[in-house]
Protein backbone atom coordinates (compact mmCIF):
# COMPACT_ATOMS: atom_id res chain seq x y z
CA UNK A 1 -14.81 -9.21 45.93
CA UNK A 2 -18.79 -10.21 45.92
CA UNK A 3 -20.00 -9.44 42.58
CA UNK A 4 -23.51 -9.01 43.25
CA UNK A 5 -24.96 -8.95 39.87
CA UNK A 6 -29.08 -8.53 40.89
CA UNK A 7 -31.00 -6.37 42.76
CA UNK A 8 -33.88 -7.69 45.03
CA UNK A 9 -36.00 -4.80 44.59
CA UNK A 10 -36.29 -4.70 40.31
CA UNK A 11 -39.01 -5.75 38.77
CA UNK A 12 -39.56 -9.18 38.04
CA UNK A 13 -41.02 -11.89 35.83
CA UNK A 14 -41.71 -15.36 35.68
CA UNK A 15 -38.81 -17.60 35.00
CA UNK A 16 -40.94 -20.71 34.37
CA UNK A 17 -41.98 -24.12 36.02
CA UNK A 18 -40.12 -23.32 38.92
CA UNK A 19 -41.76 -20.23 39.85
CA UNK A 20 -38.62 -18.01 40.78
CA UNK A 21 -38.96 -14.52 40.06
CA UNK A 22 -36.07 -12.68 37.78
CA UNK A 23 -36.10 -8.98 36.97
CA UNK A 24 -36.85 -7.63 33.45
CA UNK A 25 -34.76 -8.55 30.72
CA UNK A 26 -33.66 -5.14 29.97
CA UNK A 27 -32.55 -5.09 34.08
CA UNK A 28 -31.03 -8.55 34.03
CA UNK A 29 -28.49 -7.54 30.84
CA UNK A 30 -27.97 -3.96 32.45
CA UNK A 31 -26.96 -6.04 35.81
CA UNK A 32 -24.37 -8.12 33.74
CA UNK A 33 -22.70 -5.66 32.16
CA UNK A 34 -22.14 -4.31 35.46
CA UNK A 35 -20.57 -7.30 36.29
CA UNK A 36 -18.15 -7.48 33.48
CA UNK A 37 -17.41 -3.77 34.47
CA UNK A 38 -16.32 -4.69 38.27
CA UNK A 39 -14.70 -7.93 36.92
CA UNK A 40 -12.54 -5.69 34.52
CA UNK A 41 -11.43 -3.69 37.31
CA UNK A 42 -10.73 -6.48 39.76
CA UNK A 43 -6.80 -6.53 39.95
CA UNK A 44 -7.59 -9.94 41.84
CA UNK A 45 -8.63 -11.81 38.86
CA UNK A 46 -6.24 -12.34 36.27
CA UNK A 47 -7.27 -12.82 32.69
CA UNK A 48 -10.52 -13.06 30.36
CA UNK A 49 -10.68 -16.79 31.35
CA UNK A 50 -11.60 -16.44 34.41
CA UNK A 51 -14.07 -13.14 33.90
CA UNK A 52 -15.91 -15.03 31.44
CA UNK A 53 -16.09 -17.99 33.61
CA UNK A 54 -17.84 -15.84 36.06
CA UNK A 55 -20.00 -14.27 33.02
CA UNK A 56 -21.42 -17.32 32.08
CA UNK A 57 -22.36 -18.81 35.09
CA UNK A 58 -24.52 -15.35 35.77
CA UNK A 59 -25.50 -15.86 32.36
CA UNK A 60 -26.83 -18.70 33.23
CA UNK A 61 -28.31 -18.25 36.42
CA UNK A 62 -29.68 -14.94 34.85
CA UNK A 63 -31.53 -17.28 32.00
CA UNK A 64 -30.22 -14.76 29.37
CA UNK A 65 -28.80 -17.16 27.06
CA UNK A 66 -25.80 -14.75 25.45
CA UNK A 67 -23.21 -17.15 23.90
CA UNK A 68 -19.51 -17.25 24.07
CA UNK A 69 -18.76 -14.16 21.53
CA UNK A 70 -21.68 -11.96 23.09
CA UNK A 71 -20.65 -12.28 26.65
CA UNK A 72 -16.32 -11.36 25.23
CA UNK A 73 -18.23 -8.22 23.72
CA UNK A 74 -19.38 -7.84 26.98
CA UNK A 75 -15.79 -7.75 28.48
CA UNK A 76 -14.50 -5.41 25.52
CA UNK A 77 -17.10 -3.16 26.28
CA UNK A 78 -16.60 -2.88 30.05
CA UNK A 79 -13.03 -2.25 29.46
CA UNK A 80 -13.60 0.46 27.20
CA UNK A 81 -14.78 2.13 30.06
CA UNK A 82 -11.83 1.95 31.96
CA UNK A 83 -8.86 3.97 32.32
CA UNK A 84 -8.21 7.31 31.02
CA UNK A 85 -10.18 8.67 27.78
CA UNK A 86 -9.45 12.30 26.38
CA UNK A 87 -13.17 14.47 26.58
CA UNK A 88 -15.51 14.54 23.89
CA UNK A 89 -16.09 17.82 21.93
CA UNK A 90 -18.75 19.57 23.89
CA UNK A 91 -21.20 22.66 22.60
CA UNK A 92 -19.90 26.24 23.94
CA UNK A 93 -16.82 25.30 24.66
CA UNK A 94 -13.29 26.28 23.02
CA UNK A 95 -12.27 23.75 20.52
CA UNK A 96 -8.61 23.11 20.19
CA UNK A 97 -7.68 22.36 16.26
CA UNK A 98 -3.92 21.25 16.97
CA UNK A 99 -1.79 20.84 13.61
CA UNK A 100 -1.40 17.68 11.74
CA UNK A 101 2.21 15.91 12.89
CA UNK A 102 3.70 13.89 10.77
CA UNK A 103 6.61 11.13 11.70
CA UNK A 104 7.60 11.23 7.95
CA UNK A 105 5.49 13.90 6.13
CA UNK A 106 2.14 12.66 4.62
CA UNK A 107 3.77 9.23 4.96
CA UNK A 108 3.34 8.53 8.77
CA UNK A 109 0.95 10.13 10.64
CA UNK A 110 1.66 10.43 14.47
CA UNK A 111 -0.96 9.40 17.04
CA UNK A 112 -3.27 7.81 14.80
CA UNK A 113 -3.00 3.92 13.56
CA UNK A 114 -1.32 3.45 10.03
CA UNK A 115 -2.06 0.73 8.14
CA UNK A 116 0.26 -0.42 5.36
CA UNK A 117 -0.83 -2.94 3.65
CA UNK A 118 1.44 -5.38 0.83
CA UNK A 119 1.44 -8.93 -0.59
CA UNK A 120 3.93 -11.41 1.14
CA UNK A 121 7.43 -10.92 0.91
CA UNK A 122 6.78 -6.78 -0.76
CA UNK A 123 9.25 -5.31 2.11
CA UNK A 124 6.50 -3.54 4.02
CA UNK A 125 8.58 -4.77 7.44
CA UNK A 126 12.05 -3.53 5.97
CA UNK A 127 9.77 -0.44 4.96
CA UNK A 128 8.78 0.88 8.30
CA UNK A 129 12.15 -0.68 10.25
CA UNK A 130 14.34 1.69 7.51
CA UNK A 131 11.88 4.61 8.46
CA UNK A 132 12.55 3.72 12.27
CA UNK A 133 16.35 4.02 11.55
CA UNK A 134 15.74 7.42 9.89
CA UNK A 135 14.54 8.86 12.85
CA UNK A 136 16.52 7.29 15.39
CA UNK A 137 19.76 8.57 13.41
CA UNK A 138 18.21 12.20 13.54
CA UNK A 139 18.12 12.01 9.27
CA UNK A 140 16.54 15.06 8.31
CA UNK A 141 14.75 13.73 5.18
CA UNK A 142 13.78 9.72 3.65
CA UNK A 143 12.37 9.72 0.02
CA UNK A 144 12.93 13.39 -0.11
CA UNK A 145 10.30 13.94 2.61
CA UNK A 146 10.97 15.68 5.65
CA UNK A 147 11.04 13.54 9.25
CA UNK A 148 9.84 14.34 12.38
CA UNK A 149 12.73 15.44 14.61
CA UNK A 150 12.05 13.87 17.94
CA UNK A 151 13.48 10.45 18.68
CA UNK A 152 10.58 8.18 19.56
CA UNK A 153 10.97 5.10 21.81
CA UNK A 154 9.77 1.80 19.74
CA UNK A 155 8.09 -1.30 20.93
CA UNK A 156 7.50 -3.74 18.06
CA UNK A 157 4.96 -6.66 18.62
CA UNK A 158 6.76 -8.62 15.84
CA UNK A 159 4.92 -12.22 16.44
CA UNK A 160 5.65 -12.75 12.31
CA UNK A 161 9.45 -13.24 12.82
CA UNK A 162 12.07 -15.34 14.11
CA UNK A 163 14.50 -13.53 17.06
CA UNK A 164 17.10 -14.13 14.32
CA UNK A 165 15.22 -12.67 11.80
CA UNK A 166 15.01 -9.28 13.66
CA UNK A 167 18.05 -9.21 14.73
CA UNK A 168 19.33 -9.76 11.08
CA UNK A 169 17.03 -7.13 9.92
CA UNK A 170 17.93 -4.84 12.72
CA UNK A 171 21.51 -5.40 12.42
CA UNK A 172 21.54 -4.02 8.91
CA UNK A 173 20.08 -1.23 9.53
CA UNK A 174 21.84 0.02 12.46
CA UNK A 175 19.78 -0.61 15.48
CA UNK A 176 22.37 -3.46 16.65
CA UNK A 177 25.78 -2.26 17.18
CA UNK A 178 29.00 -3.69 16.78
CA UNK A 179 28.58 -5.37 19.98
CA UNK A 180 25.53 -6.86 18.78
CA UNK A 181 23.23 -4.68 21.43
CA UNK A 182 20.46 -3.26 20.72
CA UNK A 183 19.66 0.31 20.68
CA UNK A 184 17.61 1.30 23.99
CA UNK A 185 15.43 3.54 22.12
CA UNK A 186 13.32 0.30 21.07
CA UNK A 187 12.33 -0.84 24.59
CA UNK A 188 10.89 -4.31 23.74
CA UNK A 189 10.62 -6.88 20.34
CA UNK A 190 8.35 -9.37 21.00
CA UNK A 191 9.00 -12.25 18.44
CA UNK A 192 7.57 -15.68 17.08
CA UNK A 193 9.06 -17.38 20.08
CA UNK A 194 8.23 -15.15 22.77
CA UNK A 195 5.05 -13.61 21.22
CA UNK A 196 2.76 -10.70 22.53
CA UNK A 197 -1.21 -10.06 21.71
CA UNK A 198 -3.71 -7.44 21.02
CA UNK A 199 -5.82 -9.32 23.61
CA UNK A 200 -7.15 -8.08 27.45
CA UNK A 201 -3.29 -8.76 28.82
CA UNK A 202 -1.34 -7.01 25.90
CA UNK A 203 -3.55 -4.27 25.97
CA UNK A 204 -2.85 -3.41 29.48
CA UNK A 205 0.85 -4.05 28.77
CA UNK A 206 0.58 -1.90 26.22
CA UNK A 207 -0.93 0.75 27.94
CA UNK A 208 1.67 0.68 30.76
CA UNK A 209 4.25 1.54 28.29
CA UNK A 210 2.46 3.87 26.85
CA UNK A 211 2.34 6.29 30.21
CA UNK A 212 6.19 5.98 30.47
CA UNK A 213 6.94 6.12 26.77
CA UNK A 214 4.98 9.51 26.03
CA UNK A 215 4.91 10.00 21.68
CA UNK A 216 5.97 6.41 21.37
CA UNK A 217 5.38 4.34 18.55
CA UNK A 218 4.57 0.91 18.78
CA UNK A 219 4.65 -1.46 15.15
CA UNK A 220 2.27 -4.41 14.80
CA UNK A 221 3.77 -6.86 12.93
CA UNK A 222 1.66 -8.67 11.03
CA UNK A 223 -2.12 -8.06 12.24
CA UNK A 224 -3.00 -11.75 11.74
CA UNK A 225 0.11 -12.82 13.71
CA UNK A 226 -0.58 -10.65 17.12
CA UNK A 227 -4.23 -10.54 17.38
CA UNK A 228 -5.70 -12.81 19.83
CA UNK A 229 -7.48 -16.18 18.86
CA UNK A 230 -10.40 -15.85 20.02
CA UNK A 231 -12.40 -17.69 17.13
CA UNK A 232 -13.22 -14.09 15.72
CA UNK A 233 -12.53 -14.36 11.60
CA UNK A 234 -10.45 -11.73 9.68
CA UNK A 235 -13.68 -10.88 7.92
CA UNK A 236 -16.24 -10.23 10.89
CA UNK A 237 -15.99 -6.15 12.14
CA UNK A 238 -15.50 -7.47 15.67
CA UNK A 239 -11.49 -8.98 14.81
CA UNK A 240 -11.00 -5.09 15.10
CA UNK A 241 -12.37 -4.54 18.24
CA UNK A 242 -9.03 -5.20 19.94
CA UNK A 243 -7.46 -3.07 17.93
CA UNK A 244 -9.84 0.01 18.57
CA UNK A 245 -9.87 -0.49 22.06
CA UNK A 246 -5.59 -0.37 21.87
CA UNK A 247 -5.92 2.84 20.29
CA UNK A 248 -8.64 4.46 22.74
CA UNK A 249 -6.28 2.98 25.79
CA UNK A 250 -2.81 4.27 24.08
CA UNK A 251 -4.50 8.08 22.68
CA UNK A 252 -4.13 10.07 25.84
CA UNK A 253 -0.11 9.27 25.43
CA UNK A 254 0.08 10.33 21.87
CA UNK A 255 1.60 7.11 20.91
CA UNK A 256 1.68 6.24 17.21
CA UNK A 257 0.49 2.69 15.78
CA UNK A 258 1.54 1.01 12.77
CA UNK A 259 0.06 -1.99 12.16
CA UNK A 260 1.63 -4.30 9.03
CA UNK A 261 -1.50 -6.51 7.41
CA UNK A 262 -1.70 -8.53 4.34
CA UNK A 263 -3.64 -7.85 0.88
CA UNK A 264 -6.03 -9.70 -0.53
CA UNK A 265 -5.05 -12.49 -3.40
CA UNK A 266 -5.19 -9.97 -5.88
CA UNK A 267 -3.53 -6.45 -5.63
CA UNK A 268 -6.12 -3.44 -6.31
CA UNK A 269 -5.15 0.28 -6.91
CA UNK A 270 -6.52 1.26 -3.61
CA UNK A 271 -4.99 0.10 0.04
CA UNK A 272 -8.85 0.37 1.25
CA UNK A 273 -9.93 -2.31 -0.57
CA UNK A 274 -6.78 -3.85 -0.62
CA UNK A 275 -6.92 -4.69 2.89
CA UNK A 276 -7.85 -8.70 3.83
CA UNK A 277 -10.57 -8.89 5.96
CA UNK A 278 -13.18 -6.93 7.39
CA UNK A 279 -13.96 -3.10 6.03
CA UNK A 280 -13.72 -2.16 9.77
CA UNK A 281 -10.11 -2.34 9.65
CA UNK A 282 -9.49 0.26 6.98
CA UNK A 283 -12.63 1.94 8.41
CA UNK A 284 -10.66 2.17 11.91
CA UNK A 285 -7.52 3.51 10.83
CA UNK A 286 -6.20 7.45 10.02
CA UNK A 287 -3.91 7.01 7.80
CA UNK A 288 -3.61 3.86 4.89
CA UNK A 289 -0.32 3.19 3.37
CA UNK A 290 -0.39 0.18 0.11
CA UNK A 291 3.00 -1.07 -1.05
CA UNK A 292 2.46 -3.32 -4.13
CA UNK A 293 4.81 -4.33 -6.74
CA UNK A 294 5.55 -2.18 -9.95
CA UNK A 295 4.25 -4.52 -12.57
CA UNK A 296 5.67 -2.53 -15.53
CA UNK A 297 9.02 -2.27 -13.88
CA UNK A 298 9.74 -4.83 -11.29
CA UNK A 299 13.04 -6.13 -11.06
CA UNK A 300 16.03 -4.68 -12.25
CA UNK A 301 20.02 -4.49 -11.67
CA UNK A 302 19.32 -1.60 -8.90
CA UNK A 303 16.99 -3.35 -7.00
CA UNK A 304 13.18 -3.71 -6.46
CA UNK A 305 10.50 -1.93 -7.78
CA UNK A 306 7.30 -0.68 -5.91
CA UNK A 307 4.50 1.64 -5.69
CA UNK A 308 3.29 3.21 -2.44
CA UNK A 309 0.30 5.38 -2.46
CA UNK A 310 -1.62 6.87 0.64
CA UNK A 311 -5.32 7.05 1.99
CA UNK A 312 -5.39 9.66 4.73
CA UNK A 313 -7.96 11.70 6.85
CA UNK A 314 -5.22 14.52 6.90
CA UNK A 315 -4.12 15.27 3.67
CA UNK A 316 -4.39 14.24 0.00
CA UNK A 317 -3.08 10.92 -1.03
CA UNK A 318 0.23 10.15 -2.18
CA UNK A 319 2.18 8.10 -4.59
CA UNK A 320 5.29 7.74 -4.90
CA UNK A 321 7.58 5.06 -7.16
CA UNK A 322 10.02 3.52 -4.59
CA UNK A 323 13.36 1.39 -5.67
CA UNK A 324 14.58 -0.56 -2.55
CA UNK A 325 18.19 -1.91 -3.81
CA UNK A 326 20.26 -4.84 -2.78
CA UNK A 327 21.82 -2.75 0.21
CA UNK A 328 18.10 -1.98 1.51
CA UNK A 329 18.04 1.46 0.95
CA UNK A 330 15.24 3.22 -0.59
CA UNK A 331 14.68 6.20 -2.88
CA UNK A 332 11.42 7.84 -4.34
CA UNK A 333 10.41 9.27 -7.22
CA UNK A 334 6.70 10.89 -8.09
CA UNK A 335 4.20 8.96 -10.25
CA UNK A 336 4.41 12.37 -12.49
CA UNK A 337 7.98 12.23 -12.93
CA UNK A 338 8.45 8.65 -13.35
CA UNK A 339 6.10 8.16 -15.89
CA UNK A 340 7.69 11.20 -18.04
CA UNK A 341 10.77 8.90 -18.00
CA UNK A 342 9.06 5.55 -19.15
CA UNK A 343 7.29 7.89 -22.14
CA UNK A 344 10.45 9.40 -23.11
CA UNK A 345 12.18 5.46 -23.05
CA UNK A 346 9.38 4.07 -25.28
CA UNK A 347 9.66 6.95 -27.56
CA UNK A 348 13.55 6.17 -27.57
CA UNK A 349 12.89 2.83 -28.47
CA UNK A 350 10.90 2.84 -30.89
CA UNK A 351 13.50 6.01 -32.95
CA UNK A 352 14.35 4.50 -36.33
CA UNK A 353 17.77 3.75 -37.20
CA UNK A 354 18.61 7.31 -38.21
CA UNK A 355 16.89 8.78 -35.68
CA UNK A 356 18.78 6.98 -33.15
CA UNK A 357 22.50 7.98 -34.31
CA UNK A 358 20.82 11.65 -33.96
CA UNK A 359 19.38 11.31 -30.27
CA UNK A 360 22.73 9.79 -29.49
CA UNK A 361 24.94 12.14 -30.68
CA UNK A 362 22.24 15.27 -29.33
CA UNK A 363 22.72 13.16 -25.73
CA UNK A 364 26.46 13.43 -26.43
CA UNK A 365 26.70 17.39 -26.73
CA UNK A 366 24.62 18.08 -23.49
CA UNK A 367 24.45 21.70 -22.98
CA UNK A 368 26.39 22.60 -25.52
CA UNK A 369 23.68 21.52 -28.12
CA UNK A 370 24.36 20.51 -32.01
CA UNK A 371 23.63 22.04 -35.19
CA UNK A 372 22.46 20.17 -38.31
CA UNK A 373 25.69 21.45 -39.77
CA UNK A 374 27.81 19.57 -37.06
CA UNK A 375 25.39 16.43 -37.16
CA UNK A 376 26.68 15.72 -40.86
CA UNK A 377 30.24 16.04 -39.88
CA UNK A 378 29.58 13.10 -37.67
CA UNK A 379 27.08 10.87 -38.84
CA UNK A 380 27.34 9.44 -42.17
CA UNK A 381 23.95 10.44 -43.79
CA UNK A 382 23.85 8.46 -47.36
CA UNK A 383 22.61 9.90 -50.36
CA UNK A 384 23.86 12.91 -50.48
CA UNK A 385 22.54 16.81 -49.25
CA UNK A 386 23.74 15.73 -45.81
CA UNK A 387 22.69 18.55 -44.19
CA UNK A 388 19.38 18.54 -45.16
CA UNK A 389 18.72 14.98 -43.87
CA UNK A 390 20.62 16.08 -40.43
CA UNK A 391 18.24 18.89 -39.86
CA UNK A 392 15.69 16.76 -40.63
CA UNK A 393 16.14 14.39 -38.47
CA UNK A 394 17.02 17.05 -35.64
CA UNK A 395 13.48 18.52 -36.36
CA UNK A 396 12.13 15.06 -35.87
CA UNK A 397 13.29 14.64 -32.14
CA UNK A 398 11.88 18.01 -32.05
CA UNK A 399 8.31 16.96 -32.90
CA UNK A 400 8.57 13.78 -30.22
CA UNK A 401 9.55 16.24 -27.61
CA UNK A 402 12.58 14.64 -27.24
CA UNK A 403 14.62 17.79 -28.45
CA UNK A 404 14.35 21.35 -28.17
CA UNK A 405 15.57 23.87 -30.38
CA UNK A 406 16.54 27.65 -29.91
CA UNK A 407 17.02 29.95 -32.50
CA UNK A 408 20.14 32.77 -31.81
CA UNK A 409 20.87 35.84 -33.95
CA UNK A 410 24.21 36.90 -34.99
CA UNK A 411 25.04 40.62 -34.95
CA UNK A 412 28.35 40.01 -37.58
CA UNK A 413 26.22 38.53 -40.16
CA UNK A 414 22.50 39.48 -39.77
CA UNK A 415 21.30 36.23 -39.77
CA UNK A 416 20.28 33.88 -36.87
CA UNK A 417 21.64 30.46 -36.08
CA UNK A 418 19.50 27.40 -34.76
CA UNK A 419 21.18 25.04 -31.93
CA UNK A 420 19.46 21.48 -30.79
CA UNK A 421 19.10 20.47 -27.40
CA UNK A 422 18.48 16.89 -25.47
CA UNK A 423 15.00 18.05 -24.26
CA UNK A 424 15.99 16.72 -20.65
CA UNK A 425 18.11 19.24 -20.39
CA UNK A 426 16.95 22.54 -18.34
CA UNK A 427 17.18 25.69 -20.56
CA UNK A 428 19.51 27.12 -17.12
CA UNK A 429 21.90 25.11 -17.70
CA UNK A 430 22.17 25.87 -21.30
CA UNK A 431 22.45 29.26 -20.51
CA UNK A 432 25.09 28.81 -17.54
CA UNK A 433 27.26 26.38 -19.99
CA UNK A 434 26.95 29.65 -22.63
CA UNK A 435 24.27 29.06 -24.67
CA UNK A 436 23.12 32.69 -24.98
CA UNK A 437 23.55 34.17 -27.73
CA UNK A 438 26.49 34.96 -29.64
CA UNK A 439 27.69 38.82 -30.58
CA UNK A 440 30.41 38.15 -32.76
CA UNK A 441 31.27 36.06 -35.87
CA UNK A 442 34.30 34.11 -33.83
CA UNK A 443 31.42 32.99 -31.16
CA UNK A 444 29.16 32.01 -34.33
CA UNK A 445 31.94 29.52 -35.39
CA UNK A 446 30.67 26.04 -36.47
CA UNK A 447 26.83 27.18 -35.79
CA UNK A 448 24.48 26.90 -38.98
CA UNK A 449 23.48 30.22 -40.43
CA UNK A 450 20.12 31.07 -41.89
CA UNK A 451 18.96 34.57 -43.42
CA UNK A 452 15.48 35.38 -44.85
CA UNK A 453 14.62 31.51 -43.49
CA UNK A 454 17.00 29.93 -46.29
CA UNK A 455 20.61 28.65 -46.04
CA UNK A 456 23.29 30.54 -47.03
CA UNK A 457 25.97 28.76 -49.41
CA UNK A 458 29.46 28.94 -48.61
CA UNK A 459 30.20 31.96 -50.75
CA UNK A 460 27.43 34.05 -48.68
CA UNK A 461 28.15 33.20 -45.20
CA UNK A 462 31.07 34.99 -43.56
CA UNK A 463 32.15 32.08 -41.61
């Protein structure tokens, strides 16, 4: 092809002591870019190397003096331009508002990029490959969420891991049969020995998939490992530029990207400014998932501790306490609920020694609850008026929510009758283990008895 970059009939200027004519500046740059556009869509030439060979010697020749990064911009923008690009929103016309879809709801969003972002060594990759299982098993829920129901096909760009490595990983979670072969649902794992970029090449590879491999999913893994090195640093906007132009190339399909990047040295509370590098990246992507370890909690005999909250465009942000155990599995709890639990242990531990042998022995009768009456029978309360100290100590767990009481009235005696409860206990399944209240004196039996707000002695009370 003759890639005619000038036209003899622009306007011209001076080019110096040699008294050649060039057009405009404004007409010379407009006459490269349309070089880089015909040199993107020449199937002749073969990669960036030789395009920006032919670049700079216009560039040159051109006297326009763009250096090496400007005329790759160049290149990126051309190829934006090419291939298939879903139409802007445009004024008067119908605007379709299709629903949010979710591969694992308000977890992963499809056809957007996720980010998640974790220290080293957190388990984002054993994360995202468990999620993968889930769906290719048809698993109706993971972390008592609900998953998509389609089975996607998978390509992973996994330049941060040994072959073995994957396969080990993939093995344990089911995506390697007993024959050691690997599920056809994931088309392609590219690995640290036989590695794959987000450059010009991968891009188009990429996008090739994408048309056969409709709602696919393809996992980046790590961001540093599979982007191209092009001298472009982690903190300049333009490292993201391959990235963008992945998703612009891979939208029309509806494909899904999840792209695994590093933290920062120190962890934050937000996966925005979490996120090494650049703003842009963060900035660039839909949905933001941060893994990070739970400091208060992070090792124990069922496995490791974590944290994962959400950043999204489509719906409020998440967070959710995650326990991945030795096995790999992984279960979720809410931040609300799992702090009620570690308020309700340091309350426990810090009961006195009386207190204690009460809590225990309230944890002991469940749903059929304790009286003060039956807490003296078993604990040895010194000092005499035995009950007294019991009830005491009842209405103490009371008043650090860690008990609940409920009063009961007896029709054979006219008085009422006050059982304690472990407060973690719901008050339906007091009820359903027959904790309503009693209408005779046998169903009274062994349950304290008060009348006029005093207690009855033993010659008073009918029992």
């Amino acid at each position: 092809m003759n890639h005619q970059a000038i036209d003899a009939g622009t306007t011209c200027v001076s080019s110096g002591a040699s008294g050649a004519s060039l057009p405009a500046h404004g007409k010379r740059m407009s006459a490269l870019r349309e070089l880089a556009v015909s040199l993107i869509n020449d199937q002749v030439i073969p990669s960036d190397i030789d395009r920006l060979s032919i670049l700079r010697k216009q560039n040159e020749e051109l006297k326009l003096k763009l250096n090496e990064r400007e005329l790759q911009k160049l290149l990126w923008e051309a190829r934006r331009l090419d291939g298939e690009r879903p139409m802007p929103l445009m004024g008067g016309c119908e605007i379709l508002l299709p629903s949010t879809e979710w591969w694992l709801d308000e977890i992963i969003q499809a056809g957007v990029i996720n980010l998640l972002v974790a220290m080293p060594k957190t388990g984002k990759t054993r994360f995202v490959i468990r999620i993968i299982k889930a769906l290719l098993h048809d698993e109706k829920h993971f972390l008592e969420r609900s998953l998509n129901w389609k089975k996607p096909s998978i390509l992973i760009l996994g330049n941060d891991q040994t072959a073995r490595e994957w396969a080990v990983l993939l093995r344990g979670n089911g995506l390697i049969d007993e024959n050691l072969v690997l599920t056809e649902k994931i088309s392609t794992i590219f690995c640290k020995e036989s590695p794959e970029y987000v450059d010009d090449q991968g891009v188009a590879r990429i996008h090739g998939w994408a048309k056969y491999n409709v709602g696919g999913i393809v996992l980046i893994d790590s961001l540093a490992t599979c982007m191209p090195s092009n001298g472009v640093s982690e903190n300049d906007p333009e490292f993201v530029q391959p990235l963008a132009l992945l998703q612009e190339k891979v939208a029309p399909y509806g494909v899904t990207i999840i792209v695994i990047h590093h933290t920062s040295k120190t962890e934050s509370s937000k996966g925005v400014v979490a996120s090494r590098g650049t703003s842009a990246l963060p900035a660039l992507c839909s949905q933001i998932l941060y893994l990070r370890h739970d400091e208060e909690d992070y090792l124990d005999e069922n496995g490791k501790k974590l944290i994962l909250t959400t950043e999204s465009r489509a719906a409020q942000s998440v967070e959710l306490y995650l326990t991945m155990d030795k096995k790999g599995e992984w279960s979720a709890k809410s931040s609300d609920t799992l702090r009620k639990e570690r308020q309700h242990k340091k309350t426990v531990d810090k009961l006195n020694s009386r207190q204690r042998q009460a809590y225990e022995q309230l944890v002991v009768s469940a749903t059929e609850g304790i009286t003060a009456k039956g807490l003296a029978m078993i604990v040895n309360f010194d000092g005499g008026d035995e009950e007294r100290k019991a009830r005491a100590s009842l209405e103490q767990l009371v008043k650090f929510k860690l008990a609940i009481k409920k009063d009961f009235s007896y029709q054979g005696c006219g008085g009422r009758g006050v059982v304690f409860y472990d407060a973690t206990i719901k008050d339906v399944l007091i009820l359903k283990a027959g904790g309503e209240a009693p209408e005779d004196e046998e169903a009274a039996e062994g349950v304290e008895i008060l009348s006029n707000g005093s207690i009855p002695d033993e010659e008073v009370c009918p029992f």
